[in-house]
C-alpha atoms as a PDB file:
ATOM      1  CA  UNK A   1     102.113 -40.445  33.816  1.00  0.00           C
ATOM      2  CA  UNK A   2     101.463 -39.871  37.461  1.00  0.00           C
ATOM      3  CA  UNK A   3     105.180 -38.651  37.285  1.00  0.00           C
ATOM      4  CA  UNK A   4     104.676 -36.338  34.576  1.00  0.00           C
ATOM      5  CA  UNK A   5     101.276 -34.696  36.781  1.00  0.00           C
ATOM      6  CA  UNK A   6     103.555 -34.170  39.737  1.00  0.00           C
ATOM      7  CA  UNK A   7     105.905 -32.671  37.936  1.00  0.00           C
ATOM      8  CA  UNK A   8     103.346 -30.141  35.698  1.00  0.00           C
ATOM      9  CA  UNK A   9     101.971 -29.665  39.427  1.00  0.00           C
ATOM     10  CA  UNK A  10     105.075 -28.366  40.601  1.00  0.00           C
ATOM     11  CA  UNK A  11     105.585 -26.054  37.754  1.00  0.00           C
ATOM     12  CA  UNK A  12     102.320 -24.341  37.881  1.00  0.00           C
ATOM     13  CA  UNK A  13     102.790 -23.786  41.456  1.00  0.00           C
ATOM     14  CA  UNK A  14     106.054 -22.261  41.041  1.00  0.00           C
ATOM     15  CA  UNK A  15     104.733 -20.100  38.346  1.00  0.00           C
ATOM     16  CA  UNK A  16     101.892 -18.624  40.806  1.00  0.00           C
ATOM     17  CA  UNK A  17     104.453 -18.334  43.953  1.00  0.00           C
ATOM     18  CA  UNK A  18     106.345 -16.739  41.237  1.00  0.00           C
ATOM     19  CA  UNK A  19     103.721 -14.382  40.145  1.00  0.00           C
ATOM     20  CA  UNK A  20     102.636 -13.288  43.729  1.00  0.00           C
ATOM     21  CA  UNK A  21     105.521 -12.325  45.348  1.00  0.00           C
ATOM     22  CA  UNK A  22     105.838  -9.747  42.621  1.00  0.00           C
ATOM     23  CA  UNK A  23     102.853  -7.557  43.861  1.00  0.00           C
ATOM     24  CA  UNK A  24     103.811  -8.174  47.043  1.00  0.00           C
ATOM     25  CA  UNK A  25     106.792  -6.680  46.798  1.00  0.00           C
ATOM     26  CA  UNK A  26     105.147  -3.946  45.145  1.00  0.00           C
ATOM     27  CA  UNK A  27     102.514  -3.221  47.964  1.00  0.00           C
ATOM     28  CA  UNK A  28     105.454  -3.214  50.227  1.00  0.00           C
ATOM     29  CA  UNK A  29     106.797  -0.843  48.323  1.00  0.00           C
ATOM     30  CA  UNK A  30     103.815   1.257  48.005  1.00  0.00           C
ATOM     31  CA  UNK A  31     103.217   1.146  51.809  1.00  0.00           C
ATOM     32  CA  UNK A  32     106.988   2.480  52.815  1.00  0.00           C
ATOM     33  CA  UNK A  33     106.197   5.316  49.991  1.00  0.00           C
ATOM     34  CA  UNK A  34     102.658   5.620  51.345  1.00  0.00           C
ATOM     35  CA  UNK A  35     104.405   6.172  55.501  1.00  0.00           C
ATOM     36  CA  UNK A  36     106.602   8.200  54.442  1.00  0.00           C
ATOM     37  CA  UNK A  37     104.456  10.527  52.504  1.00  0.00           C
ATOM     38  CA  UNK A  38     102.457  10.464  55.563  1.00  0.00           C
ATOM     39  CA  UNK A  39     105.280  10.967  57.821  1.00  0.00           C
ATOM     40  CA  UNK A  40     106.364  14.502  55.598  1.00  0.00           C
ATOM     41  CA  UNK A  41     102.502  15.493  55.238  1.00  0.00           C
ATOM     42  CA  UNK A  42     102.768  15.083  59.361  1.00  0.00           C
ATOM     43  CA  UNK A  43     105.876  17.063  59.731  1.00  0.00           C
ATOM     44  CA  UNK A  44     104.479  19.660  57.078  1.00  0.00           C
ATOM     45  CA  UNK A  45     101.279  19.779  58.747  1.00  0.00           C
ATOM     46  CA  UNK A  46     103.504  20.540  61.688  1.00  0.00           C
ATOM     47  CA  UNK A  47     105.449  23.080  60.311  1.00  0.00           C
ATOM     48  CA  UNK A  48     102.087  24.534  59.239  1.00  0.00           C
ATOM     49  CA  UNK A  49     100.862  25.003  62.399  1.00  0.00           C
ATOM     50  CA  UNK A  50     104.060  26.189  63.792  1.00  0.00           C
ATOM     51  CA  UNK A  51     104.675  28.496  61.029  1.00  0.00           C
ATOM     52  CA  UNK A  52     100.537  29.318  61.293  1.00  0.00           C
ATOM     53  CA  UNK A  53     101.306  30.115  65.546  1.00  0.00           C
ATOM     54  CA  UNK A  54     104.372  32.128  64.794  1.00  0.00           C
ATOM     55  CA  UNK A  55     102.287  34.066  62.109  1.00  0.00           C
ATOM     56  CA  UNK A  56      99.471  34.822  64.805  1.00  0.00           C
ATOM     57  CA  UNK A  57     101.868  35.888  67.482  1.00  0.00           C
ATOM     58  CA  UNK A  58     103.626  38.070  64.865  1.00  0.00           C
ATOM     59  CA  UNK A  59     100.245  39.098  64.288  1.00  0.00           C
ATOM     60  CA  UNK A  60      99.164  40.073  67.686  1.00  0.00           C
ATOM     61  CA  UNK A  61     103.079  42.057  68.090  1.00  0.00           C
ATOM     62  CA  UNK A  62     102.301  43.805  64.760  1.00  0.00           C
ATOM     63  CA  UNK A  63      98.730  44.689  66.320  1.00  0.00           C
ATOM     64  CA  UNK A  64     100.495  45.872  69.927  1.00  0.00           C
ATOM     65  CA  UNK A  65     102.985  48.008  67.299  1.00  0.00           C
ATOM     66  CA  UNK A  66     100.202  49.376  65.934  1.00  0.00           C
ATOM     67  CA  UNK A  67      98.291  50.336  69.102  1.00  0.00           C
ATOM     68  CA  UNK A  68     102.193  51.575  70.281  1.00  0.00           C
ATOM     69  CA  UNK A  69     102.522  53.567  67.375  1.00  0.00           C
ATOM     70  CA  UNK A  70      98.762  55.009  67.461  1.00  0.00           C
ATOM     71  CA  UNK A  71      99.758  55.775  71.343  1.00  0.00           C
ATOM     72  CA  UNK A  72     103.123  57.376  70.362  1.00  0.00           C
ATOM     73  CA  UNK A  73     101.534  59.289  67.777  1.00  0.00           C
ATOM     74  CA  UNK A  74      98.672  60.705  69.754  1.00  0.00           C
ATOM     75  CA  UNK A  75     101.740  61.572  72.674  1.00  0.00           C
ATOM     76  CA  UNK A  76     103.600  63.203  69.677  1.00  0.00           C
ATOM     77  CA  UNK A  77     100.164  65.133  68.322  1.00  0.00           C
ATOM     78  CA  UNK A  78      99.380  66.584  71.591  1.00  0.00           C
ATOM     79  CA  UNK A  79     103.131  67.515  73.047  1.00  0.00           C
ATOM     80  CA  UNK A  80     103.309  69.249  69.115  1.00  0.00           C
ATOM     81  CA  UNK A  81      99.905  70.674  70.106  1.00  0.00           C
ATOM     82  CA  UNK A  82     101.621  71.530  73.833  1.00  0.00           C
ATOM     83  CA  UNK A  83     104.543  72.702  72.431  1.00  0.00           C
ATOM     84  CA  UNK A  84     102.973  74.854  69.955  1.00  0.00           C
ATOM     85  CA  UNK A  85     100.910  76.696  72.578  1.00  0.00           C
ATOM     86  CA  UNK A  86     103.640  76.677  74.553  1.00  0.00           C
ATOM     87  CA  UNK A  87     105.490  78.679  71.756  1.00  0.00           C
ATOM     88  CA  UNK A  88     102.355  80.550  70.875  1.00  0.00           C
ATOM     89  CA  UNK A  89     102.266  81.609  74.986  1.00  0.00           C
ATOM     90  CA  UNK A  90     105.921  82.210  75.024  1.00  0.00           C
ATOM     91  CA  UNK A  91     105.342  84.900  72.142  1.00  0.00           C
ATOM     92  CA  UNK A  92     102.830  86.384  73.401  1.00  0.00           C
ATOM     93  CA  UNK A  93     104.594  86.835  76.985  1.00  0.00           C
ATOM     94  CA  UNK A  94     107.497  87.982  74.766  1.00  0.00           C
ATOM     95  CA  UNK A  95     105.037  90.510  73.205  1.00  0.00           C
ATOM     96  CA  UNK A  96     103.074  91.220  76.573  1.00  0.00           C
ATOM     97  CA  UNK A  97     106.717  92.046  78.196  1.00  0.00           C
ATOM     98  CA  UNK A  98     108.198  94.045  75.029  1.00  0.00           C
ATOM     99  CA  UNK A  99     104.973  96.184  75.559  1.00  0.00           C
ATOM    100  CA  UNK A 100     105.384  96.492  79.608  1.00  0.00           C
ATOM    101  CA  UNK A 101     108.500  97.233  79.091  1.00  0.00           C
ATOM    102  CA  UNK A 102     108.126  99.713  76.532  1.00  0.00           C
ATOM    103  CA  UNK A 103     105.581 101.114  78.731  1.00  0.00           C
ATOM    104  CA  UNK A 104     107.717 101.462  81.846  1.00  0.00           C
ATOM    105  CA  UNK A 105     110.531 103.269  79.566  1.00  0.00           C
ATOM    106  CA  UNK A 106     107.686 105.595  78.525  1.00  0.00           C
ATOM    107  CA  UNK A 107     106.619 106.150  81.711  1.00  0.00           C
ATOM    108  CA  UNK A 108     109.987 106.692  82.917  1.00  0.00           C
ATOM    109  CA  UNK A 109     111.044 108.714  80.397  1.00  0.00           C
ATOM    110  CA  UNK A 110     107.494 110.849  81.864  1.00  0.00           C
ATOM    111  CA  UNK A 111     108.693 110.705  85.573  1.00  0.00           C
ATOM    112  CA  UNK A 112     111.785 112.165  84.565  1.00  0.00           C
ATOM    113  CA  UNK A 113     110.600 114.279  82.710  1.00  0.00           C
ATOM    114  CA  UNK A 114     107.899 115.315  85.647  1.00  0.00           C
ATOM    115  CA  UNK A 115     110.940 115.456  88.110  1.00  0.00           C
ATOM    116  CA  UNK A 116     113.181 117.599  86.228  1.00  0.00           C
ATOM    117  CA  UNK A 117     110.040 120.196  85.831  1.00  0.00           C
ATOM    118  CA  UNK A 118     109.653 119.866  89.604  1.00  0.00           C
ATOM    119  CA  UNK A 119     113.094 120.308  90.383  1.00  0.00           C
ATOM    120  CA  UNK A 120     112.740 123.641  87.780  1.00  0.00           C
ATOM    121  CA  UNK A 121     109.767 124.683  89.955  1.00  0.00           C
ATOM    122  CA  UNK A 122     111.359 124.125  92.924  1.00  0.00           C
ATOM    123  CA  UNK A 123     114.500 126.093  91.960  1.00  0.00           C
ATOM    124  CA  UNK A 124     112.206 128.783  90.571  1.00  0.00           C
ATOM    125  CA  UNK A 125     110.275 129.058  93.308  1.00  0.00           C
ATOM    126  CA  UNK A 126     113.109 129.256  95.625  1.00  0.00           C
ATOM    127  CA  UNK A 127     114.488 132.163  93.465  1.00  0.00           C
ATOM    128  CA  UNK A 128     111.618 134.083  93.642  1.00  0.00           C
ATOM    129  CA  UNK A 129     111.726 133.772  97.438  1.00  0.00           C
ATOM    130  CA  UNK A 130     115.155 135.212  97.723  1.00  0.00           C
ATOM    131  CA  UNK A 131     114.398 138.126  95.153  1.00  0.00           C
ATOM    132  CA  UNK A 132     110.863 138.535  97.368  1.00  0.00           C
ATOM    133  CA  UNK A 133     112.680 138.314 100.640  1.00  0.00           C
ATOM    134  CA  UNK A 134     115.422 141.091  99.620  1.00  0.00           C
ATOM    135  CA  UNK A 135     112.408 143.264  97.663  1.00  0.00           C
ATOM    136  CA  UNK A 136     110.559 143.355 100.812  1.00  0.00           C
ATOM    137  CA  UNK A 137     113.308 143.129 103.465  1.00  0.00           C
ATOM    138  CA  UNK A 138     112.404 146.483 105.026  1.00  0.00           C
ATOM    139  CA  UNK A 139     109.250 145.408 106.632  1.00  0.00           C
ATOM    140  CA  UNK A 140     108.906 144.012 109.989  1.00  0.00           C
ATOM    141  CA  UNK A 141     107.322 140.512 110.581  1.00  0.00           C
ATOM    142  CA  UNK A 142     103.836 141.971 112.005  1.00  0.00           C
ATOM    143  CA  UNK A 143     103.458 143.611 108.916  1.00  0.00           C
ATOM    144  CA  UNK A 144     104.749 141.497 105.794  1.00  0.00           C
ATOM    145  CA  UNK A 145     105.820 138.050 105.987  1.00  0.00           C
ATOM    146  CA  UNK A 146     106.686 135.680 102.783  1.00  0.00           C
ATOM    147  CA  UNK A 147     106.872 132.163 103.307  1.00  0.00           C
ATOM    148  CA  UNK A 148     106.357 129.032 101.488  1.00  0.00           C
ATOM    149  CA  UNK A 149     103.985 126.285 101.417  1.00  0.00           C
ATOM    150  CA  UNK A 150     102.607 123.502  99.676  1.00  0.00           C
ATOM    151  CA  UNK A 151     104.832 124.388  96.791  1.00  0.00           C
ATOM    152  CA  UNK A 152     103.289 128.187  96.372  1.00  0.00           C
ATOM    153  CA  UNK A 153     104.884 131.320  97.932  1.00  0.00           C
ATOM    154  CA  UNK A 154     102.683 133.687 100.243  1.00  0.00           C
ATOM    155  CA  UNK A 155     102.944 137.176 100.816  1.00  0.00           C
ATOM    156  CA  UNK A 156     100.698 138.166 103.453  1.00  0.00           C
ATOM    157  CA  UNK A 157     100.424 141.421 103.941  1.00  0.00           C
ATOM    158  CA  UNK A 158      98.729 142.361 107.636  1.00  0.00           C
ATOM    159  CA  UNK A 159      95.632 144.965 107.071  1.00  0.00           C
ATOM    160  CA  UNK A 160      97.804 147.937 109.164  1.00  0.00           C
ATOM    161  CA  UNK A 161     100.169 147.566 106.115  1.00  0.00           C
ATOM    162  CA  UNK A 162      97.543 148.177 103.573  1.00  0.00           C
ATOM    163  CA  UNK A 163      94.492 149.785 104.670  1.00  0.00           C
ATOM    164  CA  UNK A 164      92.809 151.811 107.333  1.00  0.00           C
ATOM    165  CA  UNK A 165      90.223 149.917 109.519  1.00  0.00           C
ATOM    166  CA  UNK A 166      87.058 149.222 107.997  1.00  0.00           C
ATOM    167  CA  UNK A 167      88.020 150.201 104.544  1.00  0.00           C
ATOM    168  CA  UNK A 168      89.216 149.172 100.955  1.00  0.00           C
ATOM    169  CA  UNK A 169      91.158 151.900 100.166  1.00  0.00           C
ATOM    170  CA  UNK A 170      94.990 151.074  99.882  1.00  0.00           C
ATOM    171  CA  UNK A 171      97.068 153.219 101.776  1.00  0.00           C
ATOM    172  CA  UNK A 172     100.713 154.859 100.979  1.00  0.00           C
ATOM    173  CA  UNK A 173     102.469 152.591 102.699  1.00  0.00           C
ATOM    174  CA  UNK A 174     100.409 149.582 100.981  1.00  0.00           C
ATOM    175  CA  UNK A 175     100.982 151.083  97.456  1.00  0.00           C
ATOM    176  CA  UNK A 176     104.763 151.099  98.414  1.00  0.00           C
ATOM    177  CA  UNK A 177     104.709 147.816  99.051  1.00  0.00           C
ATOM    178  CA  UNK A 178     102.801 146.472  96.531  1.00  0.00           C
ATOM    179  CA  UNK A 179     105.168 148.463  93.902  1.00  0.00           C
ATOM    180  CA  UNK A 180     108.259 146.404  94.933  1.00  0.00           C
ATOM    181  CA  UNK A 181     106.202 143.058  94.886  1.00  0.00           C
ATOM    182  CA  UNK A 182     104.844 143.753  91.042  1.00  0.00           C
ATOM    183  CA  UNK A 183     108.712 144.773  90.109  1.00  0.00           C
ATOM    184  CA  UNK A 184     109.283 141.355  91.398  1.00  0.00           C
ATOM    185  CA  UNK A 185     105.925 139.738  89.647  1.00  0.00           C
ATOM    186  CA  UNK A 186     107.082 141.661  86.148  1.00  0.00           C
ATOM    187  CA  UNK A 187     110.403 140.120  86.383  1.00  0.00           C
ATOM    188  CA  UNK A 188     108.383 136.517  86.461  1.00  0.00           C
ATOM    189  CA  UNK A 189     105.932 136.662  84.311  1.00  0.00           C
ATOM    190  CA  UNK A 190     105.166 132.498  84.714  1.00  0.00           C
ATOM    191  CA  UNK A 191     103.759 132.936  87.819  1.00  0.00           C
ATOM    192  CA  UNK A 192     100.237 133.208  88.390  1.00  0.00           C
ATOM    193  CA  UNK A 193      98.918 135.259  91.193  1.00  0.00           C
ATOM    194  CA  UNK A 194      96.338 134.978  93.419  1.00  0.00           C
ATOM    195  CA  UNK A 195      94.994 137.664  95.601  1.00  0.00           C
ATOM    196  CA  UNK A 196      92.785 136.367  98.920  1.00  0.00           C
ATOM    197  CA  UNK A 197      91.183 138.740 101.405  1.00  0.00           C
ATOM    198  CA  UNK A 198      90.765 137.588 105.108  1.00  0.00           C
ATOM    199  CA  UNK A 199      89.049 139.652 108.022  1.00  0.00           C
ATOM    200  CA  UNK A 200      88.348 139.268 111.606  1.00  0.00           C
ATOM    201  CA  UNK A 201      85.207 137.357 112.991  1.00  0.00           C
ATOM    202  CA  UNK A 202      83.962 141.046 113.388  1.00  0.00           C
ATOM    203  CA  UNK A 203      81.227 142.349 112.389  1.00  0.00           C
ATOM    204  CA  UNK A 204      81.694 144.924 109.792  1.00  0.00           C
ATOM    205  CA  UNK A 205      79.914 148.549 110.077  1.00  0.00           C
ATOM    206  CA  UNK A 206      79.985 151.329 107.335  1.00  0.00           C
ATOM    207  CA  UNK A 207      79.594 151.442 103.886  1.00  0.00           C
ATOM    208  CA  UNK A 208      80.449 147.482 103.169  1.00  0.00           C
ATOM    209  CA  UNK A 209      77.235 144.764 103.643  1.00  0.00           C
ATOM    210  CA  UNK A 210      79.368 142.408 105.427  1.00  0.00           C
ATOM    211  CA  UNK A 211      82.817 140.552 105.985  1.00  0.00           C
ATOM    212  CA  UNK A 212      82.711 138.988 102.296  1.00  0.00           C
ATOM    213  CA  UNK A 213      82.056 142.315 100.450  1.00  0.00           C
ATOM    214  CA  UNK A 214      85.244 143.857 102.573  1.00  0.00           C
ATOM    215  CA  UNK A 215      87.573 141.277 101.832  1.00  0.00           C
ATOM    216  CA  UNK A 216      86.358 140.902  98.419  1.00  0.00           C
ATOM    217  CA  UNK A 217      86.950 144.431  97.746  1.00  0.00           C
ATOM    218  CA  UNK A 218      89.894 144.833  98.801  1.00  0.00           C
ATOM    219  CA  UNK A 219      90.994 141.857  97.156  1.00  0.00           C
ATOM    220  CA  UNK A 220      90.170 143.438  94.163  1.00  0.00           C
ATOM    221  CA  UNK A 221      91.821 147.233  95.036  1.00  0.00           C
ATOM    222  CA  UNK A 222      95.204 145.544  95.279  1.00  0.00           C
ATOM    223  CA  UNK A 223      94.667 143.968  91.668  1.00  0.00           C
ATOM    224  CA  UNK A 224      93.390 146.996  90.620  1.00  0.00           C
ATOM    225  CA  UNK A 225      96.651 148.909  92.095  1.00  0.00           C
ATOM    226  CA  UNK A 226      99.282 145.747  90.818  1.00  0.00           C
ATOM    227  CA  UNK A 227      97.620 145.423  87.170  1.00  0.00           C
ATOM    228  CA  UNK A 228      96.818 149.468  86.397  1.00  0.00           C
ATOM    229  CA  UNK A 229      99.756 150.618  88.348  1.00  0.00           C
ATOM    230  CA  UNK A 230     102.291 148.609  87.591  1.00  0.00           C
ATOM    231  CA  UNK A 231     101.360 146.304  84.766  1.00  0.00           C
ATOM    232  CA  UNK A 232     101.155 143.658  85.789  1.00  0.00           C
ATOM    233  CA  UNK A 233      99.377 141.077  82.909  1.00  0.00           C
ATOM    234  CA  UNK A 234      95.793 141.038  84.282  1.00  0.00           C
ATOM    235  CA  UNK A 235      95.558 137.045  83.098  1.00  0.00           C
ATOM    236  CA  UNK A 236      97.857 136.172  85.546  1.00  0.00           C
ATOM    237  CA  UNK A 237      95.684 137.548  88.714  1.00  0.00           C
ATOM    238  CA  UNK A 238      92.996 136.562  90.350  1.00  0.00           C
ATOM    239  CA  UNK A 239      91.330 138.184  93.333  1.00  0.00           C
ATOM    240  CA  UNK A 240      89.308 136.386  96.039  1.00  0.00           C
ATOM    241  CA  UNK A 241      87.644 137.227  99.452  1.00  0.00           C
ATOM    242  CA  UNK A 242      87.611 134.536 101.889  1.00  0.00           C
ATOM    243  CA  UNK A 243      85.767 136.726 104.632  1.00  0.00           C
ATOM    244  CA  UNK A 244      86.290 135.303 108.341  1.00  0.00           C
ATOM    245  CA  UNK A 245      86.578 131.608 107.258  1.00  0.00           C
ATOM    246  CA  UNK A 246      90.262 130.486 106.762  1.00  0.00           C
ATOM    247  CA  UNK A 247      91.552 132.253 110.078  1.00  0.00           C
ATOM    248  CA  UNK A 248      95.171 132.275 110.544  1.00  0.00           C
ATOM    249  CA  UNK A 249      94.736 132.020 114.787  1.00  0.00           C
ATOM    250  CA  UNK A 250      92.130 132.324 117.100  1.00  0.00           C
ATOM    251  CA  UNK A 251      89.326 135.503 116.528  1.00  0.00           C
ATOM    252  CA  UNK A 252      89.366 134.515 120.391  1.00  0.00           C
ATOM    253  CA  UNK A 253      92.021 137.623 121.277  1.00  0.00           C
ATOM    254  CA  UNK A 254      92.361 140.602 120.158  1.00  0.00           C
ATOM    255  CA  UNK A 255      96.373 139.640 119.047  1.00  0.00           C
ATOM    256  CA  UNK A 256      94.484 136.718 116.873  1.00  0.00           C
ATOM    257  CA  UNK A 257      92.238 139.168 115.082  1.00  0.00           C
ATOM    258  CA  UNK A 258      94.735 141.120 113.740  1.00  0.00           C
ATOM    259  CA  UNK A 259      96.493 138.411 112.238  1.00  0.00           C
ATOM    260  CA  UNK A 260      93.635 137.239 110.970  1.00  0.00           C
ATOM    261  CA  UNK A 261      92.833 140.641 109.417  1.00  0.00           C
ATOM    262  CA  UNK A 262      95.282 140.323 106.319  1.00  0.00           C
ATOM    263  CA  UNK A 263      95.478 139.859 102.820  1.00  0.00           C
ATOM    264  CA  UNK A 264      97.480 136.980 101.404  1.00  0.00           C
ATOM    265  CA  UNK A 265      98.962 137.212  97.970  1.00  0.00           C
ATOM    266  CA  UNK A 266      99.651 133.479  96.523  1.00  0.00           C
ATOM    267  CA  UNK A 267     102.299 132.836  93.888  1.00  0.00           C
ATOM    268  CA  UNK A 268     101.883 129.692  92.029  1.00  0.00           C
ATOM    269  CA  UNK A 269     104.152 128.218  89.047  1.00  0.00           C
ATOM    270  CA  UNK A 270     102.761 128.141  85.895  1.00  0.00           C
ATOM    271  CA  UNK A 271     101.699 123.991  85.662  1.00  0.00           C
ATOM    272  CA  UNK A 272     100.295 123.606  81.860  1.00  0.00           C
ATOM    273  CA  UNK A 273     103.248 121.716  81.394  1.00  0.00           C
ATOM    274  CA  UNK A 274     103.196 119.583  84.347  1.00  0.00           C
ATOM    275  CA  UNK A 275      99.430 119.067  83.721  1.00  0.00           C
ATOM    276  CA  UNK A 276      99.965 117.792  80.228  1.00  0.00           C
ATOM    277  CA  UNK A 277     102.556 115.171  81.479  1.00  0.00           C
ATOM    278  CA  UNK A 278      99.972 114.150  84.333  1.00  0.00           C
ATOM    279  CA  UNK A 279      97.668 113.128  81.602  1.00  0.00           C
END
């Protein structure tokens, strides 16, 4: 009997070691699962933090792109900006020297223009000084001389050529005289003429109030004689009297009087044209 227990004994016991090393096997195997979940969540959670690093520095590059770009294009707004008021500069200095230069063509085109009717003035005048010259050739220096100056040409005639002392009253000689230089005048109708009266620092006596109403007068007698005589246009002539006050040499002497004592006849291009390119 006692047999029989020991033996009932030793099966029972067998059956529970039997039946526990069955769920311990089973934790075992639960644990190894349970580490090595743990071990991948550790390496994922690793990877997460790696991947979650790499993120934020690809982050803060694509926020330094940004800013780069923003910079770039704010350098690329304002060199378009630059470079279109660098254009916009360019045409106008393009336009600014298209119109200078247009200007300095026109105004050269003016100068020459100018010069050539100087050059014609000049030649004309010198012309009329050789015609005047061989017109008047017979008189001696002390009583005709024709000379030129500040682009006119002067004829003065000295008083013993034209009048008798103290008068207004052209004499033959004068009238001869002024005959050849209206032929001459006639043959040039472009040239203006003015007629200027000078006297001595002397008083006058007789029927004239003073020095201005004698060279005045006879001033006007020789355009009287040139434009009723010998036709010349009376448009063209002017007559003056200057009196004592644009002396030719001293009223000092007595040889300085009588130069003064003259009247001056003053030949002048016609300018219209010249004037109009002046303005």
């Amino acid at each position: 009997m006692m047999k029989k227990s020991r033996i009932i004994s030793g099966m029972i016991l067998g059956a529970c070691l039997m039946y526990s090393c069955v769920p311990q096997k089973k934790y075992h195997a639960a644990h190894v699962r349970n580490a090595e979940m743990m071990r991948s969540l550790r390496a994922t959670e690793n990877d997460l933090d790696s991947t979650r690093l790499e993120v934020k520095t690809l982050q803060g590059r694509v926020s330094s792109l940004k800013d780069s770009l923003a910079r770039e294009q704010q350098e690329k707004a304002e060199l378009t900006s630059r470079l279109e008021n660098a254009l916009s500069a360019s045409t106008s200095a393009r336009q600014e020297l298209s119109d200078k230069q247009s200007r300095l063509m026109e105004q050269q085109e003016r100068l020459d223009m100018l010069q050539q009717l100087l050059d014609e003035q000049r030649a004309v005048m010198e012309n009329l000084k050789q015609t005047m010259d061989k017109a008047l050739v017979q008189y001696q220096s002390d009583e005709l001389q024709v000379y030129e100056q500040d682009g006119k040409l002067y004829v003065s005639m000295q008083d013993k050529l034209l009048f008798p002392s103290g008068s207004a009253t052209v004499n033959r000689d004068g009238r001869e005289a002024l005959g050849k230089l209206a032929t001459v005048l006639n043959n040039n109708p472009d040239i203006q003429v003015m007629v200027e009266g000078h006297t001595d620092n002397v008083p006058i006596q007789g029927r004239f109030e003073d020095n201005w109403a004698l060279s005045t007068a006879r001033a006007a007698a020789i355009v009287r004689i040139l434009t009723d005589t010998h036709d010349v246009i009376p448009e063209r002539v002017i007559a003056a009297g200057r009196s004592y006050y644009y002396p030719k040499a001293s009223n000092e002497s007595a040889a300085g009087r009588a130069a003064n004592r003259r009247t001056e006849i003053i030949l002048t291009p016609e300018l219209k044209e010249l004037f109009e390119l002046l303005q």
